[in-house]
Protein backbone atom coordinates (compact mmCIF):
# COMPACT_ATOMS: atom_id res chain seq x y z
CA UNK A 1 7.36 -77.58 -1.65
CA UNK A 2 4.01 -79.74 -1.81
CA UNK A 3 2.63 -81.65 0.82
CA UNK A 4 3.84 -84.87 -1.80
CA UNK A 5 7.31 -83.66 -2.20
CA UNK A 6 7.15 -83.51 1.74
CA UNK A 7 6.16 -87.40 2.35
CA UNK A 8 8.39 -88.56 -0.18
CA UNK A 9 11.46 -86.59 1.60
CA UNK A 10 10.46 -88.10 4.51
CA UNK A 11 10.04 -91.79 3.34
CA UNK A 12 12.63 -92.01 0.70
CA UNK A 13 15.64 -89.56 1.23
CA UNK A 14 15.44 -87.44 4.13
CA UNK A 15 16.13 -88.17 8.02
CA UNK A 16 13.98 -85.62 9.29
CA UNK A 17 10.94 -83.47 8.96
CA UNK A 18 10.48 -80.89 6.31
CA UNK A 19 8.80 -77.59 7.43
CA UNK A 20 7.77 -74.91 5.20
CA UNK A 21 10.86 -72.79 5.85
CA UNK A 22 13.44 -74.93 7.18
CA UNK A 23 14.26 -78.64 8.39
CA UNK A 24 14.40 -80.34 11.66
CA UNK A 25 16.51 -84.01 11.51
CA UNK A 26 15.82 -86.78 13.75
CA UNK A 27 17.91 -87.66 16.70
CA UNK A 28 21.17 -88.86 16.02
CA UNK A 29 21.45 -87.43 12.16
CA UNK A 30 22.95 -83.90 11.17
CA UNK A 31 23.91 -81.84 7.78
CA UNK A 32 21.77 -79.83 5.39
CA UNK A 33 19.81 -82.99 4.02
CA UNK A 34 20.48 -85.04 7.75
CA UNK A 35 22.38 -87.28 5.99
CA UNK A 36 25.12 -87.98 8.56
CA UNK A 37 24.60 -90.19 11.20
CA UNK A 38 25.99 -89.61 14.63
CA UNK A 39 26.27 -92.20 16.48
CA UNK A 40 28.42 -90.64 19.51
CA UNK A 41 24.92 -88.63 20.25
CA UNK A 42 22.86 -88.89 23.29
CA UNK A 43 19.62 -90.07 21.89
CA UNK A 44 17.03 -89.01 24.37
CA UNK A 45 14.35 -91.72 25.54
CA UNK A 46 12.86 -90.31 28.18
CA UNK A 47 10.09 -88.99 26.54
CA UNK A 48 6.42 -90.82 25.59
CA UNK A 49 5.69 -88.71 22.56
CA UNK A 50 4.23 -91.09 19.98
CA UNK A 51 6.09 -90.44 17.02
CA UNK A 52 5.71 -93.81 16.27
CA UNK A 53 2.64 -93.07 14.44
CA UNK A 54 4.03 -90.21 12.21
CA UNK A 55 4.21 -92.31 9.23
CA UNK A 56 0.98 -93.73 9.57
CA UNK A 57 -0.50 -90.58 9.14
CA UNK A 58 1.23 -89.39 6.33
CA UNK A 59 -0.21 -92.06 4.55
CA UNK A 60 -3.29 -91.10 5.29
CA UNK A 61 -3.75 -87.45 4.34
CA UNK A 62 -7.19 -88.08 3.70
CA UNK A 63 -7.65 -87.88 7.84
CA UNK A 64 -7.11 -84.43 7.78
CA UNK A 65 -8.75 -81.76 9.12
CA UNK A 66 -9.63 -78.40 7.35
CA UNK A 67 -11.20 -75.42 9.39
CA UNK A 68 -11.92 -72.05 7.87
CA UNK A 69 -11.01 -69.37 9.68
CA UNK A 70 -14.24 -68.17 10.51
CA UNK A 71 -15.12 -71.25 11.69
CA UNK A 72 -15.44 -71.99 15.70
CA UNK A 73 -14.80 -68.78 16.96
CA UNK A 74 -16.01 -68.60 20.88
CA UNK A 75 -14.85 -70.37 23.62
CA UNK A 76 -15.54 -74.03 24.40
CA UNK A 77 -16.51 -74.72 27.45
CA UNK A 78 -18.43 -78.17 26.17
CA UNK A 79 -17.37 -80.84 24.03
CA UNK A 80 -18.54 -81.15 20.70
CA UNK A 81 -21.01 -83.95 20.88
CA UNK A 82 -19.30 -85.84 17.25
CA UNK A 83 -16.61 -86.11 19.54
CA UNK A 84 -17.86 -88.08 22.46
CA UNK A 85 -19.89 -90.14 19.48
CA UNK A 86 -16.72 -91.10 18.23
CA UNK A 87 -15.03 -92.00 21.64
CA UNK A 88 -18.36 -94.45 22.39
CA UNK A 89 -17.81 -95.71 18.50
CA UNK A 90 -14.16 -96.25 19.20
CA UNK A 91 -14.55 -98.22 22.68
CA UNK A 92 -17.66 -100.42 21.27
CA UNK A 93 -15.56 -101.46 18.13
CA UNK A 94 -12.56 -102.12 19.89
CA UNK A 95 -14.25 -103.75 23.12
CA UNK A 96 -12.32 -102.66 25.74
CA UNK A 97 -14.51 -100.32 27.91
CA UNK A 98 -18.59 -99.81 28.09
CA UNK A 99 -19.98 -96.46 27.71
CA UNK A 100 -23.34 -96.93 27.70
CA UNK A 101 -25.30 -96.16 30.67
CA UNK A 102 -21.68 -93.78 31.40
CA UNK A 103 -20.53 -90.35 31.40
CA UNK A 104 -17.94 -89.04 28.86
CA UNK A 105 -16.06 -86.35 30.66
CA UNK A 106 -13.19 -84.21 28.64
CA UNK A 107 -10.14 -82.87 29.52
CA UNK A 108 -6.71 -81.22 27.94
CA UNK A 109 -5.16 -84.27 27.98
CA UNK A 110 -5.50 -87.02 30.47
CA UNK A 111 -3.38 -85.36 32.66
CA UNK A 112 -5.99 -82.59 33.05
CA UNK A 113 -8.35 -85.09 33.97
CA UNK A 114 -6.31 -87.13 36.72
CA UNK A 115 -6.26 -83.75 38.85
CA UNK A 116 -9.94 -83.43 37.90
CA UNK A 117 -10.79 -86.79 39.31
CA UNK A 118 -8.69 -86.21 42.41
CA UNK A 119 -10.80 -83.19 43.17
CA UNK A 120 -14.16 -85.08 42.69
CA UNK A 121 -13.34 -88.17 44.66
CA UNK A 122 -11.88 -86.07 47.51
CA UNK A 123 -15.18 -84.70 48.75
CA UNK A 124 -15.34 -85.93 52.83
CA UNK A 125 -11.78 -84.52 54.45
CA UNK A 126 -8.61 -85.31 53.83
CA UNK A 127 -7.79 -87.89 51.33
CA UNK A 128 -4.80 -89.77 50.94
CA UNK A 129 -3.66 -90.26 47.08
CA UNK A 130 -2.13 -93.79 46.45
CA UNK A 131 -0.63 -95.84 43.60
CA UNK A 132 1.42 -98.92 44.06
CA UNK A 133 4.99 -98.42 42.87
CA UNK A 134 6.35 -98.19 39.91
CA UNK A 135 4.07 -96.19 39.40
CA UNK A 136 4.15 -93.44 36.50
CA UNK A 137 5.88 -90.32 37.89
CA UNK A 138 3.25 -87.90 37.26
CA UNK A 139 1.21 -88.76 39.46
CA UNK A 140 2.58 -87.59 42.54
CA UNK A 141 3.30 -84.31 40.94
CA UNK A 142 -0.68 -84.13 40.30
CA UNK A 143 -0.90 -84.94 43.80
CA UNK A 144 1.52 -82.71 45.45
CA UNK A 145 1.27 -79.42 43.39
CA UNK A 146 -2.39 -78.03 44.50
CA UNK A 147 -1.37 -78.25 47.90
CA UNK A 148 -4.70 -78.61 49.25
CA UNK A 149 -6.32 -79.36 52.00
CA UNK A 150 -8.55 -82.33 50.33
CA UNK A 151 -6.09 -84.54 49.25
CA UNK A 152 -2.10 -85.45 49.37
CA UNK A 153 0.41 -87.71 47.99
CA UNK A 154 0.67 -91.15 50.38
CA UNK A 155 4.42 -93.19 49.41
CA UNK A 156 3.11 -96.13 51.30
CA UNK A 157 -0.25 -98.34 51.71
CA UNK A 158 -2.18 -95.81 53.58
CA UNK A 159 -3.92 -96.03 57.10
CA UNK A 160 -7.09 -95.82 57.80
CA UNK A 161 -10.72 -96.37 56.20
CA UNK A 162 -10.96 -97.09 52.52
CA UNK A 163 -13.55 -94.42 51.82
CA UNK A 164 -10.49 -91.85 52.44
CA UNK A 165 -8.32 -93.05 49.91
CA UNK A 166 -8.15 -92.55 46.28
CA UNK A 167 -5.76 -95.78 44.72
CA UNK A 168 -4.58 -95.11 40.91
CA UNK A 169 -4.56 -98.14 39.08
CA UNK A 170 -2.39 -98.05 35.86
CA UNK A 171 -3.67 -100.92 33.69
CA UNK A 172 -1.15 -101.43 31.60
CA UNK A 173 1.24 -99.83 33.68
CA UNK A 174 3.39 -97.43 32.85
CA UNK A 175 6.65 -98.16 33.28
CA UNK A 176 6.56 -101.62 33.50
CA UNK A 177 3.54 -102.84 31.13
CA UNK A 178 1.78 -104.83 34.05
CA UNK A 179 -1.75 -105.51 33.75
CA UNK A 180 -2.81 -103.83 37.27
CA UNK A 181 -5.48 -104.59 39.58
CA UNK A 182 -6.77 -102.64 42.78
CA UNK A 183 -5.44 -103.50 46.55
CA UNK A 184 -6.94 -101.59 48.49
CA UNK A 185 -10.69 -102.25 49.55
CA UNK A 186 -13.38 -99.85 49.71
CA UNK A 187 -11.10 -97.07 48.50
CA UNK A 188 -12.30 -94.38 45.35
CA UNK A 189 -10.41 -95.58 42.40
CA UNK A 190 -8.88 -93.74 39.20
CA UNK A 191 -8.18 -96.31 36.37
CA UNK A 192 -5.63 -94.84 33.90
CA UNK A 193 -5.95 -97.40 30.94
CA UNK A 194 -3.98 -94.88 28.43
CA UNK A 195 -2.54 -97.89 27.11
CA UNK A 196 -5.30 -100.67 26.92
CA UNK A 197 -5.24 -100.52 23.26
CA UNK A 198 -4.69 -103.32 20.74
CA UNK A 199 -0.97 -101.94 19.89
CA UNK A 200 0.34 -102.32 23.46
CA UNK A 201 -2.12 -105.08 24.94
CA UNK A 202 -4.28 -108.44 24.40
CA UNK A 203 -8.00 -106.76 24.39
CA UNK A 204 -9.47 -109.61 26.67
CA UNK A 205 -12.61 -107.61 27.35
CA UNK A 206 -13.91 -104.33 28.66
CA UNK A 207 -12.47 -102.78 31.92
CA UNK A 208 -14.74 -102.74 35.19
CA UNK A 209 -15.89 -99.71 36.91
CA UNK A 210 -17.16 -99.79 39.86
CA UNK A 211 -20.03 -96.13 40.97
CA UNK A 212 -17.29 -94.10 42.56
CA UNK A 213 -15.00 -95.24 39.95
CA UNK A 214 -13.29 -93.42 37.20
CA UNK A 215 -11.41 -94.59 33.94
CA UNK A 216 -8.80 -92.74 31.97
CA UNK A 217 -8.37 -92.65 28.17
CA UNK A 218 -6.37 -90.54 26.14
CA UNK A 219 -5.97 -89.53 22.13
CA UNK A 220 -2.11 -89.33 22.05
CA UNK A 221 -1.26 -93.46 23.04
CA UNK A 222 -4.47 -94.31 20.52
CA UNK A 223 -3.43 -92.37 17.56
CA UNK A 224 -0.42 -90.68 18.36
CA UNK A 225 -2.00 -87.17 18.37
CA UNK A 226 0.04 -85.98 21.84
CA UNK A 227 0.04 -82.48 21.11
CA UNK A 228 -3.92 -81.89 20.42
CA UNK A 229 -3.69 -82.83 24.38
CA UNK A 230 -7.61 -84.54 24.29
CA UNK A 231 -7.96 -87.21 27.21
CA UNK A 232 -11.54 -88.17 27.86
CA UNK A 233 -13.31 -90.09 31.23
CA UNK A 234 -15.49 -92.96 31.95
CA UNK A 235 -17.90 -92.11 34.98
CA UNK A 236 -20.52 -93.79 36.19
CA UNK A 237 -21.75 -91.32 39.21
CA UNK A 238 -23.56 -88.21 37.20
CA UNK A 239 -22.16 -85.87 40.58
CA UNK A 240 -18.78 -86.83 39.82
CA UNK A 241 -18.79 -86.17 36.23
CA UNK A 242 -20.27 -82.73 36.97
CA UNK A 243 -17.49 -82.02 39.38
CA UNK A 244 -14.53 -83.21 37.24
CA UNK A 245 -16.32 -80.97 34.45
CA UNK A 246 -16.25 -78.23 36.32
CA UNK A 247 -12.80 -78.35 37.27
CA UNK A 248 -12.05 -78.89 33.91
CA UNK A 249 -14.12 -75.75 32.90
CA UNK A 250 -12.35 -73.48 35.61
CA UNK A 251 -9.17 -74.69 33.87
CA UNK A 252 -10.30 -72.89 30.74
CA UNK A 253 -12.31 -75.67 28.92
CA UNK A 254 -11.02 -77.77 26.05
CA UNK A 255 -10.36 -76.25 22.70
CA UNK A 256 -12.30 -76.11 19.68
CA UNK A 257 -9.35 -77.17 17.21
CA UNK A 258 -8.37 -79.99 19.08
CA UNK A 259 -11.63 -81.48 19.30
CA UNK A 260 -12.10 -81.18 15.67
CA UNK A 261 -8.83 -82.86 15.44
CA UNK A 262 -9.87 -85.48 17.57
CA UNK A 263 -12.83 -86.07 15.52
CA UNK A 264 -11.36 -86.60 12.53
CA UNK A 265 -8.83 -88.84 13.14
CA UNK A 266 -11.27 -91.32 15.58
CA UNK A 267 -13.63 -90.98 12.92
CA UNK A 268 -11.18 -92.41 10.24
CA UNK A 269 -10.10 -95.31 12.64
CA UNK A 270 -13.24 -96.19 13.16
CA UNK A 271 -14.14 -96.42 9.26
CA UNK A 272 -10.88 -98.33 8.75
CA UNK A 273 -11.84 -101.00 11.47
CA UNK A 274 -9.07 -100.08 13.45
CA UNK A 275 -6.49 -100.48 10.78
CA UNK A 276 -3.91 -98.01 13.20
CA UNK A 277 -4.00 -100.98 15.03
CA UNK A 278 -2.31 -103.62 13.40
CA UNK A 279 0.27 -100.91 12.36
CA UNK A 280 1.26 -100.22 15.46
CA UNK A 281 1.20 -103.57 16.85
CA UNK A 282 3.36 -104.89 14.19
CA UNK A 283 5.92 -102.17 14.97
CA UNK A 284 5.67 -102.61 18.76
CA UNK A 285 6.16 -106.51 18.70
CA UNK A 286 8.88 -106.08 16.58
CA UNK A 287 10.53 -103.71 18.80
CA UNK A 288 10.04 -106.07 21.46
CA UNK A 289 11.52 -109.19 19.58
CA UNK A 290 14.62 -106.95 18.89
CA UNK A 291 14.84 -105.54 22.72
CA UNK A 292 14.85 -109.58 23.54
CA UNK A 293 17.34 -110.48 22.08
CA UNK A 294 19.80 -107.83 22.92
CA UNK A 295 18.64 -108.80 26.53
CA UNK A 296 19.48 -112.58 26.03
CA UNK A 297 23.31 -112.21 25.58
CA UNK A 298 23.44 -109.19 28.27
CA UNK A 299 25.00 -109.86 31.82
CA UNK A 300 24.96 -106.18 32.55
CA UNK A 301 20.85 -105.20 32.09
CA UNK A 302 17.65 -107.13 32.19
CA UNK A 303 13.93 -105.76 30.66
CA UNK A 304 10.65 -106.51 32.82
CA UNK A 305 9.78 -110.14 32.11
CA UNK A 306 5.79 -109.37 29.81
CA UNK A 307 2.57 -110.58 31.28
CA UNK A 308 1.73 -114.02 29.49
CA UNK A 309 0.13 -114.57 26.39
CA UNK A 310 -3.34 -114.18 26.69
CA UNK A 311 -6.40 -114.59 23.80
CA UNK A 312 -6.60 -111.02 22.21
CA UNK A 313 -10.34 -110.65 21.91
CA UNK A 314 -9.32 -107.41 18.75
CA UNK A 315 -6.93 -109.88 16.72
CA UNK A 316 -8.39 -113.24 17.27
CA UNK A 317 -4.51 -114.62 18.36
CA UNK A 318 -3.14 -115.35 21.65
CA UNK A 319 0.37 -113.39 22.38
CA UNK A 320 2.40 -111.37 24.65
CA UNK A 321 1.78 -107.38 25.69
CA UNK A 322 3.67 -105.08 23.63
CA UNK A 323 4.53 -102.28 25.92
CA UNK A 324 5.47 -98.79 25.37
CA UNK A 325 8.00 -98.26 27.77
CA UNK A 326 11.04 -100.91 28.71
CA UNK A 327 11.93 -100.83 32.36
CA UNK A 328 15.83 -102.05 32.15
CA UNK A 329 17.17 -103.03 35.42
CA UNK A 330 21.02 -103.09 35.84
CA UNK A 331 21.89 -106.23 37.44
CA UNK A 332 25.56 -105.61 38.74
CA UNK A 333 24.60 -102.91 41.56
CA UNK A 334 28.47 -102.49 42.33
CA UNK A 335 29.67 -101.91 38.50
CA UNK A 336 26.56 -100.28 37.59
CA UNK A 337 24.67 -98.59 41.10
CA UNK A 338 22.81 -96.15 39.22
CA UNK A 339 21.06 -97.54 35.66
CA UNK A 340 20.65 -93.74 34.93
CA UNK A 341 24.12 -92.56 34.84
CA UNK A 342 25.22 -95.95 33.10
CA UNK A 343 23.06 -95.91 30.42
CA UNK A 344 23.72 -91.82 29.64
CA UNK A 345 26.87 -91.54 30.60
CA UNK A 346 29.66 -91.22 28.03
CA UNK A 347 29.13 -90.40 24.43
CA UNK A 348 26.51 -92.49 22.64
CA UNK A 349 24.54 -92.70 25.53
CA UNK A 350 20.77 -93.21 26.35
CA UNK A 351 18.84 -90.85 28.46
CA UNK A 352 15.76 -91.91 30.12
CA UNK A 353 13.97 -91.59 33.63
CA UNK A 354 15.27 -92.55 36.58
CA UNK A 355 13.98 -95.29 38.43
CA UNK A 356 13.30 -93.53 41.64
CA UNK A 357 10.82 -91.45 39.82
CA UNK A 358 8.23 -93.73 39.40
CA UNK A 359 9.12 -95.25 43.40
CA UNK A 360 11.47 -98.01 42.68
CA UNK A 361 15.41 -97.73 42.91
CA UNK A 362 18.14 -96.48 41.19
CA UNK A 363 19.18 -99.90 39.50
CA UNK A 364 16.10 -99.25 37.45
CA UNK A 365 15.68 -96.39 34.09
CA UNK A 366 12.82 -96.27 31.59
CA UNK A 367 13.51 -96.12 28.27
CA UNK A 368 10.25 -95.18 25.82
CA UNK A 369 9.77 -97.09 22.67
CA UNK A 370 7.08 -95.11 21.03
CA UNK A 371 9.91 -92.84 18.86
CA UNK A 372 10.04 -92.93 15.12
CA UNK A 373 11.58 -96.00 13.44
CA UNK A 374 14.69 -94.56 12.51
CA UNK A 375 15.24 -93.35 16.27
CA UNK A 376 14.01 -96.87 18.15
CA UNK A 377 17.23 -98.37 15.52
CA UNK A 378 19.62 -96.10 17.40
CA UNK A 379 18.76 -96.85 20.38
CA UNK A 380 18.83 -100.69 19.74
CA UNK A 381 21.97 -100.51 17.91
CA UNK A 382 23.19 -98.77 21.55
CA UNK A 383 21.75 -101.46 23.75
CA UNK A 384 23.64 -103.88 21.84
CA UNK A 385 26.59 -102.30 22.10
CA UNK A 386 26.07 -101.94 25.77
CA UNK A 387 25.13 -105.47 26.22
CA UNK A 388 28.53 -106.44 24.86
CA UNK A 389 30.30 -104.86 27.61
């Protein structure tokens, strides 16, 4: 089948992906072409793979990327300088960080990089690792798997002298969307801003780094490209940079496919002026309006009330965040004492993360909203259902 017969299945008949030998449907859909919807399924939502951006890119196989297959055959243990040209074009169009005068450090991911910071901020002792809750769950698994001497994972505000703490400031925040700011003073700070981008948040300027400071991007919440698992950092202090690179290095570098991946598809946003952008805006403020309204006639669940409007220095408009993630909260702790279980339970249900995951309680799940378009309707048509009970 041809790569045309392939988008049209997709976009005009199909309910699923076609592979070259077989066919995998969406959540929620079964039978030979997935024409049958099943709407007693569990749809899962406790993901934050970006398939949101799937059909984007299918129509826009000119982004693609060809390599021969003599091409790039050793080991990368540096990043291929087009790339970091096309992270510094990407942040100076969209005006939400400075690289100049900065280091561009790369990882697998920015989840390579968070451990990578956490070794080159914890140079003098023990260091305690701290993030105000809810704070994404990942963290203190960063935190608590080396088990090392240099740092470890700290619940609460922790004691002591700034200069031996490392705070993680999520900005937006994931799970909740909330625009973040640092507590605690004179501490080494890692800013994860994997979702300051105009699809999720009003661009009111570039983020602030401070010389001990790092800041946290990643490809897969800009263009949906999760699985090439390229996450790049912002560092002022040359020593640090070297030491997250070499931790990075030690890890077995980055590889050469992904960054030529990477290239491309920054490459093509960049010549569009950012058209991804209004894309995915338009289908995460619609989500939004949708989750709203469900939430409106509920008694049984509320969603995290969104930062106000604020003038969107990328669009020119004032409006609301549009986060990726909606933190429901069930507000009847004696019908409903664990959000988890009530959402999932049963058949039709909706799996996501429990609340105590990212520090907060069990009257608390996140639910993603970054799955295809056909998927996020499930899950709606679920909520309202729910809300009705």
């Amino acid at each position: 089948m041809s790569s045309a017969d392939v988008v049209e299945g997709i976009n005009e008949s199909w309910n699923g992906i076609i592979y070259a030998q077989s066919c995998s449907c969406y959540q929620c859909r079964a039978g030979p072409r997935c024409e049958n919807e099943v709407m007693d399924c569990e749809l899962d939502a406790s993901s934050g793979t970006p398939l949101l951006f799937e059909d984007f890119w299918l129509n826009h196989p000119e982004a693609h990327t060809h390599i021969e297959a003599h091409d790039h055959l050793g080991y990368a243990f540096s990043h291929h300088p087009a790339l970091e040209s096309a992270i510094r074009g990407i942040h100076a169009m969209v005006g939400n960080a400075i690289t100049e005068g900065r280091e561009v450090v790369l990882g697998i991911g920015s989840s390579q990089l968070i451990s990578a910071a956490m070794f080159a901020l914890s140079t003098s002792g023990a260091t305690n690792i701290y993030a105000e809750a809810p704070y994404y769950n990942a963290y203190k698994s960063y935190a608590s798997f080396w088990n090392t001497s240099r740092f470890q994972w700290s619940g609460e505000v922790p004691d002591g002298n700034g200069s031996s703490i490392i705070e993680i400031i999520t900005s937006p925040n994931n799970p909740d969307g909330r625009l973040r700011k640092p507590h605690i003073p004179g501490a080494k700070r890692i800013y994860d801003h994997a979702y300051y981008w105009p699809h999720y948040t009003p661009i009111t300027g570039p983020v602030a780094y401070g010389d001990t400071d790092v800041a946290l991007f990643t490809l897969s919440k800009l263009t949906g490209h999760a699985g090439s698992r390229v996450g790049w950092a912002i560092v002022t202090d040359p020593n640090v940079a070297e030491r997250m690179r070499a931790f990075c290095t030690a890890a077995g570098g980055i590889v050469n496919e992904n960054q030529l991946r990477a290239i491309s598809v920054l490459e093509h946003t960049i010549s569009t002026q950012g058209e991804i952008f209004e894309y995915g805006y338009q289908h995460m403020r619609g989500r939004w309006d949708r989750l709203q309204a469900i939430a409106a006639k509920s008694q049984r669940f509320v969603f995290q009330a969104l930062e106000a409007d604020q003038l969107d220095n990328w669009f020119g408009t004032r409006h609301a965040p549009s986060p990726a993630y909606v933190f429901v909260q069930c507000v009847d702790t004696v019908r409903d004492p664990d959000c988890y279980a009530t959402l999932s339970s049963g058949p039709g249900g909706i799996k996501g993360r429990p609340g105590q995951l990212f520090g907060s309680t069990p009257d608390y799940v996140r639910l993603e909203l970054l799955m295809r378009p056909e998927e996020f309707e499930v899950m709606a048509t679920k909520l309202d259902r729910l809300a009705g009970q």
